[in-house]
C-alpha atoms as a PDB file:
ATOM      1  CA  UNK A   1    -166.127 -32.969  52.302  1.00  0.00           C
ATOM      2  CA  UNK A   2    -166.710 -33.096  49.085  1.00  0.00           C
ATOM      3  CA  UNK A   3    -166.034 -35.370  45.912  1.00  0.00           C
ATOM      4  CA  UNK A   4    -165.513 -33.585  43.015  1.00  0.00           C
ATOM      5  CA  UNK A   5    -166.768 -34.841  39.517  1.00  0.00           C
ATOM      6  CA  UNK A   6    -163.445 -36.207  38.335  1.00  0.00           C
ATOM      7  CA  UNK A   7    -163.245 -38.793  41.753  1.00  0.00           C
ATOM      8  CA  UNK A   8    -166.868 -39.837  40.349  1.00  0.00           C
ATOM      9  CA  UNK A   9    -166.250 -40.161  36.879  1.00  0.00           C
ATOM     10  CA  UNK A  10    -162.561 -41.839  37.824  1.00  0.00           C
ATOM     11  CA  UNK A  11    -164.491 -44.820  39.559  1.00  0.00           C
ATOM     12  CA  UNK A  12    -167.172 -44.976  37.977  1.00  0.00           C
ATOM     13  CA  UNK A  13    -165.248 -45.657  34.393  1.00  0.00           C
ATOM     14  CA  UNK A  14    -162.621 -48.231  36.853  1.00  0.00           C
ATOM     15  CA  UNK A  15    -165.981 -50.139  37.513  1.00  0.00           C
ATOM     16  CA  UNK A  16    -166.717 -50.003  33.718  1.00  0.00           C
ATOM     17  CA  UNK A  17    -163.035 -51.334  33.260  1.00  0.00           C
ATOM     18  CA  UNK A  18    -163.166 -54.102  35.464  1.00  0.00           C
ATOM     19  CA  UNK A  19    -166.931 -55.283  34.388  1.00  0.00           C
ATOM     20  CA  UNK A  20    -166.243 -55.318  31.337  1.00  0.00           C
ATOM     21  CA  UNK A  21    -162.287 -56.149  30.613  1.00  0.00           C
ATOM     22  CA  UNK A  22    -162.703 -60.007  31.172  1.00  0.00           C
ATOM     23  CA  UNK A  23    -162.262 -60.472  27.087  1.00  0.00           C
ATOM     24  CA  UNK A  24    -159.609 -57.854  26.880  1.00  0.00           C
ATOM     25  CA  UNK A  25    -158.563 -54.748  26.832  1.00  0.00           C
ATOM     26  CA  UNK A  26    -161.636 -52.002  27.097  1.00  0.00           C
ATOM     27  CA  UNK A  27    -161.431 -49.129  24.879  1.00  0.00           C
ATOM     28  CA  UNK A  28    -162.350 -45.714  26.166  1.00  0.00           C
ATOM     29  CA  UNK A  29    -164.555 -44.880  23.537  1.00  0.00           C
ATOM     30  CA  UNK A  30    -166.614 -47.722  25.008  1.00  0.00           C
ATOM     31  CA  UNK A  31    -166.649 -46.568  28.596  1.00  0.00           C
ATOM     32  CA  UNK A  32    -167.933 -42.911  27.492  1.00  0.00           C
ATOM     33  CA  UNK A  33    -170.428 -44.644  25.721  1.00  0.00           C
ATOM     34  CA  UNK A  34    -171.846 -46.857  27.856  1.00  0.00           C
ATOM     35  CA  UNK A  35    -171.423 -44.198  30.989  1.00  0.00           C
ATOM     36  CA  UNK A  36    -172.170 -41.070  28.996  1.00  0.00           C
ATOM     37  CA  UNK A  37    -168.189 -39.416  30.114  1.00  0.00           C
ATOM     38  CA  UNK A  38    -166.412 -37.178  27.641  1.00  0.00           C
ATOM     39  CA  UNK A  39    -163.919 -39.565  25.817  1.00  0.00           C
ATOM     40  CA  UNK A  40    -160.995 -36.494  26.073  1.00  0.00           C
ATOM     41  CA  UNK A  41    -161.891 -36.181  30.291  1.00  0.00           C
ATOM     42  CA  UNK A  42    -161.415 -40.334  30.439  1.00  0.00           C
ATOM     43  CA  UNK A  43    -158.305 -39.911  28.525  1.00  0.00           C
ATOM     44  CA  UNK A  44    -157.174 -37.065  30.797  1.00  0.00           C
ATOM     45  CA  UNK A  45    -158.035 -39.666  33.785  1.00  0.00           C
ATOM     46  CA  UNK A  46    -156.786 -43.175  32.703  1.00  0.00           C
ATOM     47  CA  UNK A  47    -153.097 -41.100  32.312  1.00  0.00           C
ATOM     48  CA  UNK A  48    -153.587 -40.679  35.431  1.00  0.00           C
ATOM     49  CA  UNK A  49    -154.606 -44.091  36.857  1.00  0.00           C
ATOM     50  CA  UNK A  50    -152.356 -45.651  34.597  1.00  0.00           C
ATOM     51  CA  UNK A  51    -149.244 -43.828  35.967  1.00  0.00           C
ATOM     52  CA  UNK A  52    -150.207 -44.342  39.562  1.00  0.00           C
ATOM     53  CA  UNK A  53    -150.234 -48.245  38.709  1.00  0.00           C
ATOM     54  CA  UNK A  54    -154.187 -49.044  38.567  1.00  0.00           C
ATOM     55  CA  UNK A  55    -154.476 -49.700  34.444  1.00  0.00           C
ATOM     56  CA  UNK A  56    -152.249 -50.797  31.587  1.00  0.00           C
ATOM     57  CA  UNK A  57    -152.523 -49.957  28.109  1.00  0.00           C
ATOM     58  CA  UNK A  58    -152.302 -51.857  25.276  1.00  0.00           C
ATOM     59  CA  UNK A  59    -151.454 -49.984  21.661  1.00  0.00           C
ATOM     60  CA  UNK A  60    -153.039 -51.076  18.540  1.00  0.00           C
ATOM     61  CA  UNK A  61    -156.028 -52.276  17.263  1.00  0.00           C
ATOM     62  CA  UNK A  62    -158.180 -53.886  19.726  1.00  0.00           C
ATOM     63  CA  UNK A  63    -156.445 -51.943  22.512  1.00  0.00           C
ATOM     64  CA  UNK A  64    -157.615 -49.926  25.361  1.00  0.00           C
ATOM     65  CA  UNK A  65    -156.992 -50.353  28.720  1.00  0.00           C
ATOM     66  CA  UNK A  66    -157.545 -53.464  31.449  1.00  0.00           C
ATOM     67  CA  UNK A  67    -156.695 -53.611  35.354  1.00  0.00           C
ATOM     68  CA  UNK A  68    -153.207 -53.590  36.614  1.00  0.00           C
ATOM     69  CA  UNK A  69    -154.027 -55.957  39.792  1.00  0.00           C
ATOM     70  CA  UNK A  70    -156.868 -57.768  40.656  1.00  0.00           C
ATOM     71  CA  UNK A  71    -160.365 -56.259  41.343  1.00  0.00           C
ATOM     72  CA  UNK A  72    -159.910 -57.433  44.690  1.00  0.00           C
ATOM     73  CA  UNK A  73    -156.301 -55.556  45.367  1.00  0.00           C
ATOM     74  CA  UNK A  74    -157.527 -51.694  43.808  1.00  0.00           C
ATOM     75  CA  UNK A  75    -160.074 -50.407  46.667  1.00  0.00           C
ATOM     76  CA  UNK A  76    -161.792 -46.595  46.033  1.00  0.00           C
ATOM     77  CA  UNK A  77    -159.474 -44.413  47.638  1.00  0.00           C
ATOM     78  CA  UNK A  78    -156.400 -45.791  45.493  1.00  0.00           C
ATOM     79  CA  UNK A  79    -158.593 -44.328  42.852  1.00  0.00           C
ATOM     80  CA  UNK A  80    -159.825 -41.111  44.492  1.00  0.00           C
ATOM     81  CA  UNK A  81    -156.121 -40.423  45.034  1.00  0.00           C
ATOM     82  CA  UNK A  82    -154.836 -41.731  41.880  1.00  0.00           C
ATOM     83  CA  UNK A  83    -156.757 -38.665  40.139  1.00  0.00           C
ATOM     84  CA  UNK A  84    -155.489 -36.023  42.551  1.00  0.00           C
ATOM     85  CA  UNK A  85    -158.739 -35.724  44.328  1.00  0.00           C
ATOM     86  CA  UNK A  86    -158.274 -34.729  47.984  1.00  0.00           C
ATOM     87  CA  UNK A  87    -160.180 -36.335  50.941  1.00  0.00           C
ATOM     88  CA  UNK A  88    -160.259 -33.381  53.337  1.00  0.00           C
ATOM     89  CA  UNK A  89    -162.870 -31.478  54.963  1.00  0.00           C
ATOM     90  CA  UNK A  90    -161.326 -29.137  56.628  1.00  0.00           C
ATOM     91  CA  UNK A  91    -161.535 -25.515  55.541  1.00  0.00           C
ATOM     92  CA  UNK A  92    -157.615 -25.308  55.639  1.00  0.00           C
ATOM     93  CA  UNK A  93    -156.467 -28.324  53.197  1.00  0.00           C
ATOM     94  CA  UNK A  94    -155.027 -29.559  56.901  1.00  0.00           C
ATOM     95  CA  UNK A  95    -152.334 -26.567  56.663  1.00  0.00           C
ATOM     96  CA  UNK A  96    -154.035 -25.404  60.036  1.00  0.00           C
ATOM     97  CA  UNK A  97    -154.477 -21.862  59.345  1.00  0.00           C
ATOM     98  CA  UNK A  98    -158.140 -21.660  59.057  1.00  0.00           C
ATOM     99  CA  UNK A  99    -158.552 -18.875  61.320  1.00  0.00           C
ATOM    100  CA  UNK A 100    -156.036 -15.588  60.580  1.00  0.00           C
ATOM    101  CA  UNK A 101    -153.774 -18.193  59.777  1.00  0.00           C
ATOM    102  CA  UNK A 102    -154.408 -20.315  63.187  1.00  0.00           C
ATOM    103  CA  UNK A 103    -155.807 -23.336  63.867  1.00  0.00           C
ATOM    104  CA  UNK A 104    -159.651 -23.322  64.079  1.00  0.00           C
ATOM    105  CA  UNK A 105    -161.260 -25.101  67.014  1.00  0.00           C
ATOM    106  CA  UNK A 106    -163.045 -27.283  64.574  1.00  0.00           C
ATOM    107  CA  UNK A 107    -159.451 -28.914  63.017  1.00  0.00           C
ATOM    108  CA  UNK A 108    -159.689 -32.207  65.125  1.00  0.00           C
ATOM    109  CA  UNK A 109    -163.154 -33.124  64.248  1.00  0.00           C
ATOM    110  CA  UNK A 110    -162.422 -32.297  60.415  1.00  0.00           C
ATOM    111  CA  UNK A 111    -159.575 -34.301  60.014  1.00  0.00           C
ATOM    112  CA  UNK A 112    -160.914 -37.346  62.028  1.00  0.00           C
ATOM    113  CA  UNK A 113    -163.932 -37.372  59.664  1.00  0.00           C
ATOM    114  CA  UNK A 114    -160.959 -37.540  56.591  1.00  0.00           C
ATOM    115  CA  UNK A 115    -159.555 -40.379  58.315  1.00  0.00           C
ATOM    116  CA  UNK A 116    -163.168 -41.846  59.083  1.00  0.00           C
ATOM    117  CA  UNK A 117    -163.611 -41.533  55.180  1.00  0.00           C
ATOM    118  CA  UNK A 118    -160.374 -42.453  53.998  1.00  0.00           C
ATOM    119  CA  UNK A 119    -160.424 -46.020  55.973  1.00  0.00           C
ATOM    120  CA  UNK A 120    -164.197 -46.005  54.692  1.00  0.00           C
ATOM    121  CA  UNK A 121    -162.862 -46.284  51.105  1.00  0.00           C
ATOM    122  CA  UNK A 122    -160.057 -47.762  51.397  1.00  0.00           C
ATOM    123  CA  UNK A 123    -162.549 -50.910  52.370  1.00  0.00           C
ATOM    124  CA  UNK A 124    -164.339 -50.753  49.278  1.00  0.00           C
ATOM    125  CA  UNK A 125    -162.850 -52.471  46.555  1.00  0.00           C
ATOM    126  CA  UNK A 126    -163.376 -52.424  42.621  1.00  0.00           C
ATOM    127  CA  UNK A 127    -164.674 -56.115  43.366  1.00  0.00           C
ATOM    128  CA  UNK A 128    -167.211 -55.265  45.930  1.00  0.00           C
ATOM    129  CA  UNK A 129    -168.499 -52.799  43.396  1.00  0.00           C
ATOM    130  CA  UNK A 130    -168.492 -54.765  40.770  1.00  0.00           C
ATOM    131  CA  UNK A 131    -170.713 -57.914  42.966  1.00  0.00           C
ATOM    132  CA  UNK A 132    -172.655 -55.097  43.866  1.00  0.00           C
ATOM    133  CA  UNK A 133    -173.440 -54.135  40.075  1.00  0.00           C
ATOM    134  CA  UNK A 134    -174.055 -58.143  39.362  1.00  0.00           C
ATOM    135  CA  UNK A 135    -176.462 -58.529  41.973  1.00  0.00           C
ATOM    136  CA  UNK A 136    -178.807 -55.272  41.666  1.00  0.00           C
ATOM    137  CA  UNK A 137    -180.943 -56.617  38.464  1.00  0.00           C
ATOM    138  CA  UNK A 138    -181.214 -59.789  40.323  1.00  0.00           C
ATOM    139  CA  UNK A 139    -182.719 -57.560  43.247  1.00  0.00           C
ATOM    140  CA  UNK A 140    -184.899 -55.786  40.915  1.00  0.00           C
ATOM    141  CA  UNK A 141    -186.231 -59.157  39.393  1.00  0.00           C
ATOM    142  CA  UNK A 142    -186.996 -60.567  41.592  1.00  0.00           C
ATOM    143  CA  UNK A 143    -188.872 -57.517  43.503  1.00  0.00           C
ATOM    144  CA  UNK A 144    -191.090 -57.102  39.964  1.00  0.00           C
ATOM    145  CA  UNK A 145    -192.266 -60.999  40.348  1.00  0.00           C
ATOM    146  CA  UNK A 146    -193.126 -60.159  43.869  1.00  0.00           C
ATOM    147  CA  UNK A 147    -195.242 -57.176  42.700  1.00  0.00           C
ATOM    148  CA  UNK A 148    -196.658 -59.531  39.967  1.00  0.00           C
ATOM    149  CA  UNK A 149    -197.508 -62.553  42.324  1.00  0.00           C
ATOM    150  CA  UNK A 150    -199.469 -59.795  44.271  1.00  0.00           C
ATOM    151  CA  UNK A 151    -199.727 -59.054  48.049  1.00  0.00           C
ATOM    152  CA  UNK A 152    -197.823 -61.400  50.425  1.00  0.00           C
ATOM    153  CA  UNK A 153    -200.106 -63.457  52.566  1.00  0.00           C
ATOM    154  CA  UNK A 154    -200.844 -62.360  56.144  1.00  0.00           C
ATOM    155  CA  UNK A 155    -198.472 -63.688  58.622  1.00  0.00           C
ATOM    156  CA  UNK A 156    -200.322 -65.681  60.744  1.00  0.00           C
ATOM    157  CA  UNK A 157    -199.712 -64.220  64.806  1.00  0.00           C
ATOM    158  CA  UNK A 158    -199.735 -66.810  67.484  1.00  0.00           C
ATOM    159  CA  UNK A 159    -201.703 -65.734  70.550  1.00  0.00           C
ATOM    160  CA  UNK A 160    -199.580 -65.731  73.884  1.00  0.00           C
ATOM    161  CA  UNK A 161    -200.572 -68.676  75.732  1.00  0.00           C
END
């Protein structure tokens, strides 16, 4: 299996949209900016999400584009599939005519790993991702004031009695 660039770049900029679209709408200029994207390839991609339900637009100046539900309701796979990306790994496209247009001995195990992946991102939500992007330079923080307290004192180990 394999995720191609535009399933990437699709929720990577949805992360950039929901971080940042608490004070409005976010313009796409400002997502290829901050996440180095070609503006034309986000445009090519919010059509996308926005048709499938995931993003509004909003015309004018000061417009761009915000969430269409909460964080909480739009998990990665709505997005993977909003963009036309496939989940599959088997060699077929699950048309089962891998081998001289048969089914390959292989099929069953491919297409449980698609469903193992699908459920896997369908549990991962734009607001998990987004906690997850809150809490990291907290992480790093506080691991550099570890490194600049020094060494952590022995543990003292209690002999058995």
């Amino acid at each position: 299996m394999r995720l191609t660039t535009k399933g990437r770049f699709a929720v990577t900029a949805m992360i950039d949209v929901a971080m940042h679209g608490g004070s409005g709408p976010v313009a796409l200029a400002a997502v290829s900016s901050r996440q180095k994207i070609s503006l034309s390839y986000l445009e090519q991609l919010f059509g996308k999400l926005r048709r499938s339900g995931l993003v509004e637009s909003v015309r004018g100046p000061g417009g761009g584009y915000h969430l269409a539900k909460p964080q909480r309701e739009v998990s990665v796979a709505d997005i993977i599939v909003a963009v036309d990306e496939p989940i599959d790994a088997t060699q077929c496209g699950g048309k089962e005519n891998c081998l001289d247009d048969h089914r390959c001995m292989t099929h069953d195990l491919w297409m449980s790993l698609n469903a193992h992946i699908f459920s896997f991102l369908a549990g991962v939500t734009l607001a998990d991702l987004v906690a997850q992007q809150h809490a990291e330079p907290v992480a790093v923080l506080h691991d550099h004031r570890r490194a600049a307290a020094g060494p952590a004192p022995p543990v003292p180990v209690s002999e058995p009695v």
